[in-house]
N, C-alpha and C. Protein backbone atom coordinates (compact mmCIF):
# COMPACT_ATOMS: atom_id res chain seq x y z
N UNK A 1 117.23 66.65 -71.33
CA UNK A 1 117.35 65.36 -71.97
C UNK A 1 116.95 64.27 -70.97
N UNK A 2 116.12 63.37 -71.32
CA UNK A 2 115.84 61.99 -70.38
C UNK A 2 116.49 61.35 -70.67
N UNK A 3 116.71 60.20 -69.83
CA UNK A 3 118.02 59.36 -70.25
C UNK A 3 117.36 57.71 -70.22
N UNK A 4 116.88 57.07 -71.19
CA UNK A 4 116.57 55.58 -71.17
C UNK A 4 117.26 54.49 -71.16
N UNK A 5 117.15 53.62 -70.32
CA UNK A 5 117.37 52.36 -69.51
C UNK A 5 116.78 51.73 -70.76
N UNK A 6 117.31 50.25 -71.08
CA UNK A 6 116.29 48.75 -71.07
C UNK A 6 117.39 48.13 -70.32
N UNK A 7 116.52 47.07 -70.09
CA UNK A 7 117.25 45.83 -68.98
C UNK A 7 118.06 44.75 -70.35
N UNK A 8 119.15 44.87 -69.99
CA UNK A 8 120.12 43.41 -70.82
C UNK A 8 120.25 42.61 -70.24
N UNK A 9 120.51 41.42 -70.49
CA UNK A 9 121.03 40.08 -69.75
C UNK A 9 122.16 39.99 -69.69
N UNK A 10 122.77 40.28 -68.49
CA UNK A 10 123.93 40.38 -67.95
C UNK A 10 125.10 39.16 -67.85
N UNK A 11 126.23 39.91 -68.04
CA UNK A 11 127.13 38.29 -68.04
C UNK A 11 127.50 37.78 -66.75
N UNK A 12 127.29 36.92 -66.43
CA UNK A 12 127.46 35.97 -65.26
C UNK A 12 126.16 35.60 -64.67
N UNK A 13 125.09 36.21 -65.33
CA UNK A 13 123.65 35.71 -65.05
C UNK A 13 123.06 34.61 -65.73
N UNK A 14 122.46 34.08 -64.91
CA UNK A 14 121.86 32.67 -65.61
C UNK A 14 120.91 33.03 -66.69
N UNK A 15 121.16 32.07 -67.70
CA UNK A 15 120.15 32.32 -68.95
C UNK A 15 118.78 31.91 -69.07
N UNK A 16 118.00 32.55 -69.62
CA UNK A 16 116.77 32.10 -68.80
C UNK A 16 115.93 30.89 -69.91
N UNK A 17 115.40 30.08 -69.53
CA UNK A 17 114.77 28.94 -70.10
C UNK A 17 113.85 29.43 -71.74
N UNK A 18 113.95 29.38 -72.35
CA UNK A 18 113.08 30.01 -73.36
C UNK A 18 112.65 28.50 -74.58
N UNK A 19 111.81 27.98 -74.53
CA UNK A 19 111.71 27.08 -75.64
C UNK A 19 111.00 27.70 -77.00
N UNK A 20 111.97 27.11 -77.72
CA UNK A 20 111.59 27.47 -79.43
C UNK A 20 111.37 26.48 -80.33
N UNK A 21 110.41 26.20 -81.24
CA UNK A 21 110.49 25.36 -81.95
C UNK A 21 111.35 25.49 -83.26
N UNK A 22 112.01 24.11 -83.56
CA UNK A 22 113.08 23.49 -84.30
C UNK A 22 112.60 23.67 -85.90
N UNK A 23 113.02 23.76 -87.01
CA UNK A 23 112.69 24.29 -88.34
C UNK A 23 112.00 22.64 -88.39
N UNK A 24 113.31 21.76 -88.35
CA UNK A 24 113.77 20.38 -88.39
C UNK A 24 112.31 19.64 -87.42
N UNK A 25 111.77 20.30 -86.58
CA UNK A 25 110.77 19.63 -85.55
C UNK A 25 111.35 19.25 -84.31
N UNK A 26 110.75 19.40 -83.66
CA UNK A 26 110.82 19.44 -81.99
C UNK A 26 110.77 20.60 -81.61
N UNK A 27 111.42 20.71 -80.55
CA UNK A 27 111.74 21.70 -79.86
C UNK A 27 112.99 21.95 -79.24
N UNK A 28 113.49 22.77 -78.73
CA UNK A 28 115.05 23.34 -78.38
C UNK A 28 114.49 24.50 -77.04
N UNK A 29 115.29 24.34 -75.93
CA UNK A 29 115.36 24.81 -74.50
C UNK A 29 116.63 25.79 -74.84
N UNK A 30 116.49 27.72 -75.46
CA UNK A 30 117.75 28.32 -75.77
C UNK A 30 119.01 27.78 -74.59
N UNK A 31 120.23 27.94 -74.82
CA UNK A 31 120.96 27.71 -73.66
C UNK A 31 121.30 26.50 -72.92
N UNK A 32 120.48 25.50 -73.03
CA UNK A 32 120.76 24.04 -72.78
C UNK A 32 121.41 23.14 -73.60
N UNK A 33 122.58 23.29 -72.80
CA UNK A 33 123.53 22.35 -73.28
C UNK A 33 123.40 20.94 -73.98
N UNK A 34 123.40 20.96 -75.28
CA UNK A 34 123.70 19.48 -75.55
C UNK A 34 124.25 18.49 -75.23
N UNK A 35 124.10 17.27 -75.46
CA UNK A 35 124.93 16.06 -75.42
C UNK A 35 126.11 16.04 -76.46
N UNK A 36 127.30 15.67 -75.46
CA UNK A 36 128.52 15.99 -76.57
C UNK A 36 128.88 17.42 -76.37
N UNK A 37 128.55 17.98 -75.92
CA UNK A 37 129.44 20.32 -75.85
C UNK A 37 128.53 20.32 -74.40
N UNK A 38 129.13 20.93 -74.34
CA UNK A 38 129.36 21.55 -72.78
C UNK A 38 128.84 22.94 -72.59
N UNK A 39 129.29 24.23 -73.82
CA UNK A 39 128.79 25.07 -73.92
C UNK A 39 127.63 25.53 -75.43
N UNK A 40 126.90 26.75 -75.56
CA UNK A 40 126.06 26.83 -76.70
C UNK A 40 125.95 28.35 -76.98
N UNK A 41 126.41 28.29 -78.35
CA UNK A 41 126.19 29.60 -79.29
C UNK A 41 124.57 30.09 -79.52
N UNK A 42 124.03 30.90 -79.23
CA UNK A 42 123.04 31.25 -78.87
C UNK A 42 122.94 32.41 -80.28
N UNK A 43 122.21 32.06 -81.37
CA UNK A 43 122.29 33.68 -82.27
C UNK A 43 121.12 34.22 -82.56
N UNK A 44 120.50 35.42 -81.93
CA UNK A 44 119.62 35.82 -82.67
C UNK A 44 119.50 36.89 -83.55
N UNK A 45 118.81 36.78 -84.71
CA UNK A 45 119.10 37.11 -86.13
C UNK A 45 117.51 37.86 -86.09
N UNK A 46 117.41 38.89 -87.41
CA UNK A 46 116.13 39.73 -87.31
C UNK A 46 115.45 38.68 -88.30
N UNK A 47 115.56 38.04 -89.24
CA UNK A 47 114.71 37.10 -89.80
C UNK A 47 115.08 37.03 -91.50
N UNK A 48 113.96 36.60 -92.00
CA UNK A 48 114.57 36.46 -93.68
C UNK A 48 115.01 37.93 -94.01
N UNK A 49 114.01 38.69 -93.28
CA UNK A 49 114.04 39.87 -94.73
C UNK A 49 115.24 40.71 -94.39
N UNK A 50 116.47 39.81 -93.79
CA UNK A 50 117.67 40.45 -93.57
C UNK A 50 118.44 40.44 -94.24
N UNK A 51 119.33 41.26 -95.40
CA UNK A 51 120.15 40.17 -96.13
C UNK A 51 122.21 40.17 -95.22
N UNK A 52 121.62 41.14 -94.35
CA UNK A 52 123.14 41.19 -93.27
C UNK A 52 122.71 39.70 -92.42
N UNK A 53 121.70 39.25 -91.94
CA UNK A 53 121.63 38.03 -91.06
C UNK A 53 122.22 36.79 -91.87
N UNK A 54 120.97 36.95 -93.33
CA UNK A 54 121.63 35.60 -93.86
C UNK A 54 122.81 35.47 -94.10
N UNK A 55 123.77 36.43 -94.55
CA UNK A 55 125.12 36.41 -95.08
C UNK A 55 126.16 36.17 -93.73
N UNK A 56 125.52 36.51 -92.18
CA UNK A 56 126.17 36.23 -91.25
C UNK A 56 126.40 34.71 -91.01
N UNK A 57 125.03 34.11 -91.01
CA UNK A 57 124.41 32.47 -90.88
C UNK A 57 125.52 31.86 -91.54
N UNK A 58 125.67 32.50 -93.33
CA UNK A 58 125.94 31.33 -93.50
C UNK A 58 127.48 31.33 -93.77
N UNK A 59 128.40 32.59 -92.90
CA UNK A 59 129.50 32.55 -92.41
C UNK A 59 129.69 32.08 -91.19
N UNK A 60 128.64 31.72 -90.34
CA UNK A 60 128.97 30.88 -88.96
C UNK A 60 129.38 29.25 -89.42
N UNK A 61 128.47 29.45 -90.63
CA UNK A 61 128.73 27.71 -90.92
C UNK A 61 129.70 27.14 -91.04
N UNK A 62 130.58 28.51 -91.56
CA UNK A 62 132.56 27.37 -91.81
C UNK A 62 132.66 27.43 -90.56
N UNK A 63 132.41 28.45 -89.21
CA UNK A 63 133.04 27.71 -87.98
C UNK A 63 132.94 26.51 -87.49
N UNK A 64 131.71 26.37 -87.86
CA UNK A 64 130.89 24.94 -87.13
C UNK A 64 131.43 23.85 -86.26
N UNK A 65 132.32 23.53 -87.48
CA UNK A 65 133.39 22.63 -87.17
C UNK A 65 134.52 23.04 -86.11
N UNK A 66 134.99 24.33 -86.14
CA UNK A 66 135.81 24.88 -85.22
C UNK A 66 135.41 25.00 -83.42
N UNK A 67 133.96 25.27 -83.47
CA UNK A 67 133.08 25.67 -82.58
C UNK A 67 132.63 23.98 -81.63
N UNK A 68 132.87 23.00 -82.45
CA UNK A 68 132.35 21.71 -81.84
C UNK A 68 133.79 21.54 -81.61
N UNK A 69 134.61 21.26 -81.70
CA UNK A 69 135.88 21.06 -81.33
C UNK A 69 136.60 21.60 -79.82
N UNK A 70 135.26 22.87 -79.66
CA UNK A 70 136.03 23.34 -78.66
C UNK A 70 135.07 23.33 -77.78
N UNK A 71 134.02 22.10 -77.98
CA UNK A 71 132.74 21.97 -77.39
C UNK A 71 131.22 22.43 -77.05
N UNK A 72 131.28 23.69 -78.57
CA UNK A 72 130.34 24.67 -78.32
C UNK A 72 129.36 24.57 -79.49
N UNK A 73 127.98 24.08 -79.17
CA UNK A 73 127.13 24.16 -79.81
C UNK A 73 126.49 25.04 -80.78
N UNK A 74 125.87 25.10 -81.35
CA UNK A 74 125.11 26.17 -82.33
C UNK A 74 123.54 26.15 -82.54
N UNK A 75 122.79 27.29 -81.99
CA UNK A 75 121.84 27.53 -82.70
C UNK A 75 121.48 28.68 -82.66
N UNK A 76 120.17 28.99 -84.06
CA UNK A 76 119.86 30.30 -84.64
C UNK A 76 118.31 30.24 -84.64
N UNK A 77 118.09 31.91 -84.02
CA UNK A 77 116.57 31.88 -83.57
C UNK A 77 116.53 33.34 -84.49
N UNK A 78 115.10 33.37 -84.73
CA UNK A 78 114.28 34.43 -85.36
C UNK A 78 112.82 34.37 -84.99
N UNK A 79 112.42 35.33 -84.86
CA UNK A 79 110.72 35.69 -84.54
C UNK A 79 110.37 35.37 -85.79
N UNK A 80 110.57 35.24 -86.95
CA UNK A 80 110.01 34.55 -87.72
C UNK A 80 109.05 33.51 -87.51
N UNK A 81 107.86 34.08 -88.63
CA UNK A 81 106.90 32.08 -88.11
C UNK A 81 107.19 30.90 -89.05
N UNK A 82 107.29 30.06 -89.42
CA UNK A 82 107.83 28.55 -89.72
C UNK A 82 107.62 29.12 -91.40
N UNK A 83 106.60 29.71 -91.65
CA UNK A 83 106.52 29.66 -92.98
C UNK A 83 107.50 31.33 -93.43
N UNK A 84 107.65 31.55 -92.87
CA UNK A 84 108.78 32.81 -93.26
C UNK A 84 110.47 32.08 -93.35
N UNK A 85 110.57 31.20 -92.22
CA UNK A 85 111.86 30.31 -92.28
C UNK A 85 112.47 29.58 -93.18
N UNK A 86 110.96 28.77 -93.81
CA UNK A 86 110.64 28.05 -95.08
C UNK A 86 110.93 28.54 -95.85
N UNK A 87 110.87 30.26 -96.36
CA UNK A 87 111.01 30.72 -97.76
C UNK A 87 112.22 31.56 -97.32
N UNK A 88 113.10 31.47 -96.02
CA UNK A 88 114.37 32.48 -96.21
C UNK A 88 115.28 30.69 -96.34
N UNK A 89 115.09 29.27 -96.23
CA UNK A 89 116.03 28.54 -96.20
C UNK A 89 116.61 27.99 -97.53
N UNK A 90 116.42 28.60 -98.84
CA UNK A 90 117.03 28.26 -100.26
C UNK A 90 118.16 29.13 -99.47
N UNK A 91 117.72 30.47 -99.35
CA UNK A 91 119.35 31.18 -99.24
C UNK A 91 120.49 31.24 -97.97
N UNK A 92 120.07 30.05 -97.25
CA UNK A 92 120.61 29.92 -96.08
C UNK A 92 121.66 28.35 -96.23
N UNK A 93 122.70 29.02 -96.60
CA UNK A 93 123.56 27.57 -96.80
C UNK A 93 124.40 27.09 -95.91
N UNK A 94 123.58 26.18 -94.66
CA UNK A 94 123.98 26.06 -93.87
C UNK A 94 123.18 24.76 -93.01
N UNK A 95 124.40 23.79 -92.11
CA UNK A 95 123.29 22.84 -91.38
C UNK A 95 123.56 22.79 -89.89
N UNK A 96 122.73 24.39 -89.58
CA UNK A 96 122.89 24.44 -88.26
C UNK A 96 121.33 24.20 -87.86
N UNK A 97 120.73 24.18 -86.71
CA UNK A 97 119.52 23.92 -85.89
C UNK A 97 119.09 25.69 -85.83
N UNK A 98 118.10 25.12 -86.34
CA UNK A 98 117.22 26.64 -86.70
C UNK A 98 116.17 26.60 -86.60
N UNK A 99 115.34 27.83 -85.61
CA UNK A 99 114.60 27.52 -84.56
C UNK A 99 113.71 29.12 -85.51
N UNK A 100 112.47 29.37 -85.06
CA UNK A 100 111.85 30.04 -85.25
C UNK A 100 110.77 30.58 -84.44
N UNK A 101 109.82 31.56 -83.93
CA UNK A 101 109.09 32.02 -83.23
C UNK A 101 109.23 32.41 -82.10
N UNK A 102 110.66 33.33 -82.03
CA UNK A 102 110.46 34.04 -80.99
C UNK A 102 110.15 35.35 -80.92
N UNK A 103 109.10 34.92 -79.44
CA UNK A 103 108.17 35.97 -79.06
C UNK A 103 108.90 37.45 -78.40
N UNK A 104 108.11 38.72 -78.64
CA UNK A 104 108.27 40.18 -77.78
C UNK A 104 108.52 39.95 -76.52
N UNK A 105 108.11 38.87 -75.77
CA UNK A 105 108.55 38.72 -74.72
C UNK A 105 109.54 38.14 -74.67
N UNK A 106 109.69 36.98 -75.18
CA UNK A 106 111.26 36.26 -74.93
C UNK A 106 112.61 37.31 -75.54
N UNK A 107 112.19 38.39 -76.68
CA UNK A 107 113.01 39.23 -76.61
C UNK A 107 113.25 40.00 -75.60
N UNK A 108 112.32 40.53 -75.61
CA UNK A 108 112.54 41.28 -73.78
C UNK A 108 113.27 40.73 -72.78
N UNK A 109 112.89 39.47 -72.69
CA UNK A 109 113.74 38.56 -71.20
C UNK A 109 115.35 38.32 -71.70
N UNK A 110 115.28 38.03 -73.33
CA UNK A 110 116.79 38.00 -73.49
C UNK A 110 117.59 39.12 -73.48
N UNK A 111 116.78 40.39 -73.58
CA UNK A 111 116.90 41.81 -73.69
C UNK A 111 117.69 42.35 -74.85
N UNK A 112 117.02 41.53 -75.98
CA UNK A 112 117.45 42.26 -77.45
C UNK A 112 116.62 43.60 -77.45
N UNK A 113 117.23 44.14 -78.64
CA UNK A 113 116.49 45.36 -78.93
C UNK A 113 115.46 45.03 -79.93
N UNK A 114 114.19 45.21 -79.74
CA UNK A 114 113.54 45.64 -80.23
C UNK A 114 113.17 46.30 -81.44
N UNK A 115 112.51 46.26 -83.15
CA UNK A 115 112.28 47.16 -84.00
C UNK A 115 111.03 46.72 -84.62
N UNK A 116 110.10 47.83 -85.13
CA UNK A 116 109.16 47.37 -85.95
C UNK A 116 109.59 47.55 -87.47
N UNK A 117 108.89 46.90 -88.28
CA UNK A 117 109.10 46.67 -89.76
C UNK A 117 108.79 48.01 -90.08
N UNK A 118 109.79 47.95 -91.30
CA UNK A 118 109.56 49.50 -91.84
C UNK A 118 108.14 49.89 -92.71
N UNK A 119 108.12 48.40 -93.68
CA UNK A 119 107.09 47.97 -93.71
C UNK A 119 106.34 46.82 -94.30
N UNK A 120 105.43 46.24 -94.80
CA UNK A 120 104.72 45.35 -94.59
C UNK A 120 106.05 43.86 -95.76
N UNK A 121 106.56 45.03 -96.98
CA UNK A 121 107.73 43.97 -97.18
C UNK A 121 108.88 43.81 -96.69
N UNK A 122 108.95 44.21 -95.50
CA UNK A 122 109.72 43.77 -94.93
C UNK A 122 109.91 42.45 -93.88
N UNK A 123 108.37 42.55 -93.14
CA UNK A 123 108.11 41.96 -92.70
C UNK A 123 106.94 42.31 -91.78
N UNK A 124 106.24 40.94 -91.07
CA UNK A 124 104.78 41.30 -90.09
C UNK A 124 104.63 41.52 -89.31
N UNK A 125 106.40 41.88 -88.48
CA UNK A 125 106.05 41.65 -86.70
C UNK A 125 107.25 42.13 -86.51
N UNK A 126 107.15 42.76 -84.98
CA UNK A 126 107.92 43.62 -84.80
C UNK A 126 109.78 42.20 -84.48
N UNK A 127 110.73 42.42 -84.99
CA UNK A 127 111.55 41.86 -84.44
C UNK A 127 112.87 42.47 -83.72
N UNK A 128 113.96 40.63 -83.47
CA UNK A 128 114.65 41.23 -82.62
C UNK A 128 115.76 41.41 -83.48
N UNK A 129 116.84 42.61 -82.71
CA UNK A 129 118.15 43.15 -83.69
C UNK A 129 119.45 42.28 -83.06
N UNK A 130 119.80 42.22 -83.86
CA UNK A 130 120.79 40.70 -83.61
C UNK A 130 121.62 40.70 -82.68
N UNK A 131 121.66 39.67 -81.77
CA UNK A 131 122.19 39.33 -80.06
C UNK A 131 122.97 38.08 -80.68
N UNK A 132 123.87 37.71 -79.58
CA UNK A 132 124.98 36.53 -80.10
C UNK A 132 124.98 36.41 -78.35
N UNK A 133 124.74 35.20 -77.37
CA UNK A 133 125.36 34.79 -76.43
C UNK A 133 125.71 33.50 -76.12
N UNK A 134 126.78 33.06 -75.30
CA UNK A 134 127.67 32.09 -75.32
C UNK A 134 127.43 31.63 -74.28
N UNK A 135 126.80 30.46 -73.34
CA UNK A 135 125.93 29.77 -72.51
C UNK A 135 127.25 28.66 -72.22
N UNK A 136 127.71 28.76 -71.15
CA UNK A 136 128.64 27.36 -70.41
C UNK A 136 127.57 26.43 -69.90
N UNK A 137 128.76 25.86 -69.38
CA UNK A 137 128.43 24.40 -68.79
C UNK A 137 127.37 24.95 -67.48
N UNK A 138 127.65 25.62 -67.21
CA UNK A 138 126.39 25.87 -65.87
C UNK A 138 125.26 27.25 -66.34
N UNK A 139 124.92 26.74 -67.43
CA UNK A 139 123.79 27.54 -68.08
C UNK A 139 124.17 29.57 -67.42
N UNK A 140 125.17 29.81 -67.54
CA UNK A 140 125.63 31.15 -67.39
C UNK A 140 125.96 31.72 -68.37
N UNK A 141 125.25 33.05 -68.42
CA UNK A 141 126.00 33.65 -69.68
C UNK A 141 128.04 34.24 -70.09
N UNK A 142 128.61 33.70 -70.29
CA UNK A 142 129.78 33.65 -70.73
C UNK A 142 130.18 35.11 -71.34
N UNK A 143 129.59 34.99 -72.59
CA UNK A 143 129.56 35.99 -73.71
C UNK A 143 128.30 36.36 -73.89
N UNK A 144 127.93 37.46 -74.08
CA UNK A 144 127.10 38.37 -74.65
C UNK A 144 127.51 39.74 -75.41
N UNK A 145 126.95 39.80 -76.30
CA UNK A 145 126.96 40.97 -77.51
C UNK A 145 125.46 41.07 -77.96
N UNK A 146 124.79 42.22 -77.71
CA UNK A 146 123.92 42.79 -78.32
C UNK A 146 124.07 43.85 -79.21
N UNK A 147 122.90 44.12 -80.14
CA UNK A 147 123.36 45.45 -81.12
C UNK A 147 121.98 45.82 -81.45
N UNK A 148 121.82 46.98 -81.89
CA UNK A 148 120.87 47.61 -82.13
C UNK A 148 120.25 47.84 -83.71
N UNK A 149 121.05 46.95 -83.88
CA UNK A 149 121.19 47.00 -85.79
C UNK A 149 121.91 46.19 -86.39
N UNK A 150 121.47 46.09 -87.92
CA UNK A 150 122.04 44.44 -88.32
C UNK A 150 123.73 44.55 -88.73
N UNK A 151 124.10 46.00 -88.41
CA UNK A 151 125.93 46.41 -89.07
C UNK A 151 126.85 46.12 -87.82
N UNK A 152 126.25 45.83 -86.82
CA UNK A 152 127.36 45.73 -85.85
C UNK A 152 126.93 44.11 -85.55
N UNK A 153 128.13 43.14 -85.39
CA UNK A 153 128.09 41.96 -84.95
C UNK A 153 129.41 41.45 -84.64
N UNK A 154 129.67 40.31 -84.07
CA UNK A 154 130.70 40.29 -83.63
C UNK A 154 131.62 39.59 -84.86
N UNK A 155 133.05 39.82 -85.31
CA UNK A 155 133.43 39.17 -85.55
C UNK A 155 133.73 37.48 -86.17
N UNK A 156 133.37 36.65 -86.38
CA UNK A 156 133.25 35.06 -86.14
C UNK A 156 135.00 34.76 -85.73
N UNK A 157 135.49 35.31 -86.70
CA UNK A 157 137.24 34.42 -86.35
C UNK A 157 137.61 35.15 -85.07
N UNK A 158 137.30 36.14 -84.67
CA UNK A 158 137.61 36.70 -83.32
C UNK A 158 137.11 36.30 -82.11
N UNK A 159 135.81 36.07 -82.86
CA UNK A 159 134.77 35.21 -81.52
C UNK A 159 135.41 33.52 -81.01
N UNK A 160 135.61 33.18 -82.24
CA UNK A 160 135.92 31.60 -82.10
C UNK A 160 137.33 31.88 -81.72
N UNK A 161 138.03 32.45 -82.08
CA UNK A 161 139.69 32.42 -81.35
C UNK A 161 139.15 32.77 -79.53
N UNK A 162 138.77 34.03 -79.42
CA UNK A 162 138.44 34.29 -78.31
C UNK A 162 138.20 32.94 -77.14
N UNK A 163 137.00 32.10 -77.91
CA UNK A 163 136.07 31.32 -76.89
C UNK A 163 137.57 29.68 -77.19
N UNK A 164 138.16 30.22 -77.23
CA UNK A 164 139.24 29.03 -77.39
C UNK A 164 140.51 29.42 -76.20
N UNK A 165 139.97 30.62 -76.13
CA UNK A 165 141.09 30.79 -74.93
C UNK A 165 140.04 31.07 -73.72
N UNK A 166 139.76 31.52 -74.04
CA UNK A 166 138.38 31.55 -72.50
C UNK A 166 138.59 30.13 -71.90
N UNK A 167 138.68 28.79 -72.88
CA UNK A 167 137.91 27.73 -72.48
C UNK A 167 139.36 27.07 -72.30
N UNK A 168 140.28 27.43 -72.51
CA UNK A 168 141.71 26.86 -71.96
C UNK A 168 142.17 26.74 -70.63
N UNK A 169 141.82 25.73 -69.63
CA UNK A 169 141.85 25.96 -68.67
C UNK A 169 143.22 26.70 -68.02
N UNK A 170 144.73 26.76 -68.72
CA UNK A 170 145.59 27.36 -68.39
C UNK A 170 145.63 28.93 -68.48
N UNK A 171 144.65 29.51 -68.99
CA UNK A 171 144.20 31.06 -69.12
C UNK A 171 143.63 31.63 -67.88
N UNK A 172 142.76 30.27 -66.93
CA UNK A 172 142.21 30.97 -66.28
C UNK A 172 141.36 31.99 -66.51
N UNK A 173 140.53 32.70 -67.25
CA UNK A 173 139.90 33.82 -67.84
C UNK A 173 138.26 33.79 -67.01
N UNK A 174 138.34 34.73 -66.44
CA UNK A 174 137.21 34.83 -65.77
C UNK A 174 136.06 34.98 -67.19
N UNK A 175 134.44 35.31 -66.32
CA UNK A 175 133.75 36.33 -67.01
C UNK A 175 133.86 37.92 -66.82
N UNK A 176 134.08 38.26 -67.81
CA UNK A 176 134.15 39.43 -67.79
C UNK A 176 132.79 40.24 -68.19
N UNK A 177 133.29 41.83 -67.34
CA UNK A 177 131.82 42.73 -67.67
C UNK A 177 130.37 42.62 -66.89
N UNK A 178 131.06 42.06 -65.33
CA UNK A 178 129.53 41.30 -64.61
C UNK A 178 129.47 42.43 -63.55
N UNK A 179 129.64 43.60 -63.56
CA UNK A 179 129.38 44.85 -63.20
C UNK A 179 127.97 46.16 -63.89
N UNK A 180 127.05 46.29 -63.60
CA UNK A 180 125.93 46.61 -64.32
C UNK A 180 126.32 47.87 -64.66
């Protein structure tokens, strides 16, 4: 039996610069902290033709409010191209910052996994399988969860309780898991 490696992005490692363009227009730097939060919810999702992503999306949305409170931003990326975003946003009920076109490489550097379309209705390009990381105040990764498939994800009420005690300064709570 051979035994295969990929490289993940490790927690306590700095997140690496990746710009994506905004559904809304502009552009967005993953991981850079806004004005107003301190830290940023980082989600990447496999794209429309998911129906586990959208139904995740638009259960992040009741946090929203929970998540700014405790100073933590939100946004959602897909390798999707602008006009695939366009026709998954009727069923996306939600007003978070939603970013589109990320590249095989920026998956790689974020070290999602990887899949190609099963097939052509599914979609045109190979994408990424849904990653969730949590970016502090000094652009470090906090939290990370990767998965290899759209059935495993984290929690939301566990995540958001979680990142509420992480961020309590009387917890003290390191990062955890910064051992390779």
């Amino acid at each position: 039996m051979t035994v295969q490696y990929t490289n993940k992005l490790l927690a306590g490692a700095e997140f690496p610069m990746i710009k994506v363009p905004l559904y809304e227009g502009g552009e967005r730097v993953l991981g850079h902290v806004e004005e107003g939060f301190d830290w940023q919810l980082v989600v990447i999702y496999r794209g429309r033709h998911c129906p586990l992503c959208t139904k995740y999306l638009n259960q992040l949305q009741d946090y929203k409010a929970q998540l700014a409170a405790l100073g933590v931003s939100i946004i959602a990326v897909s390798g999707d191209s602008k006009a695939q975003l366009e026709q998954h946003i009727p069923e996306l009920k939600i007003d978070l910052p939603l970013a589109y076109g990320l590249t095989t490489d920026d998956m790689k550097i974020l070290g999602t996994y990887i899949s190609d379309p099963r097939s052509a209705q599914e979609t045109d390009h190979p994408f990424a399988e849904p990653a969730l990381y949590v970016v502090n105040e000094r652009g470090t990764v906090q939290v990370v969860d990767i998965s290899n498939n759209p059935f495993v994800r984290p929690d939301l009420d566990s995540l958001v309780n979680g990142l509420a005690w992480i961020k309590n300064p009387d917890n003290n709570y390191p990062i955890r898991g910064m051992h390779s």
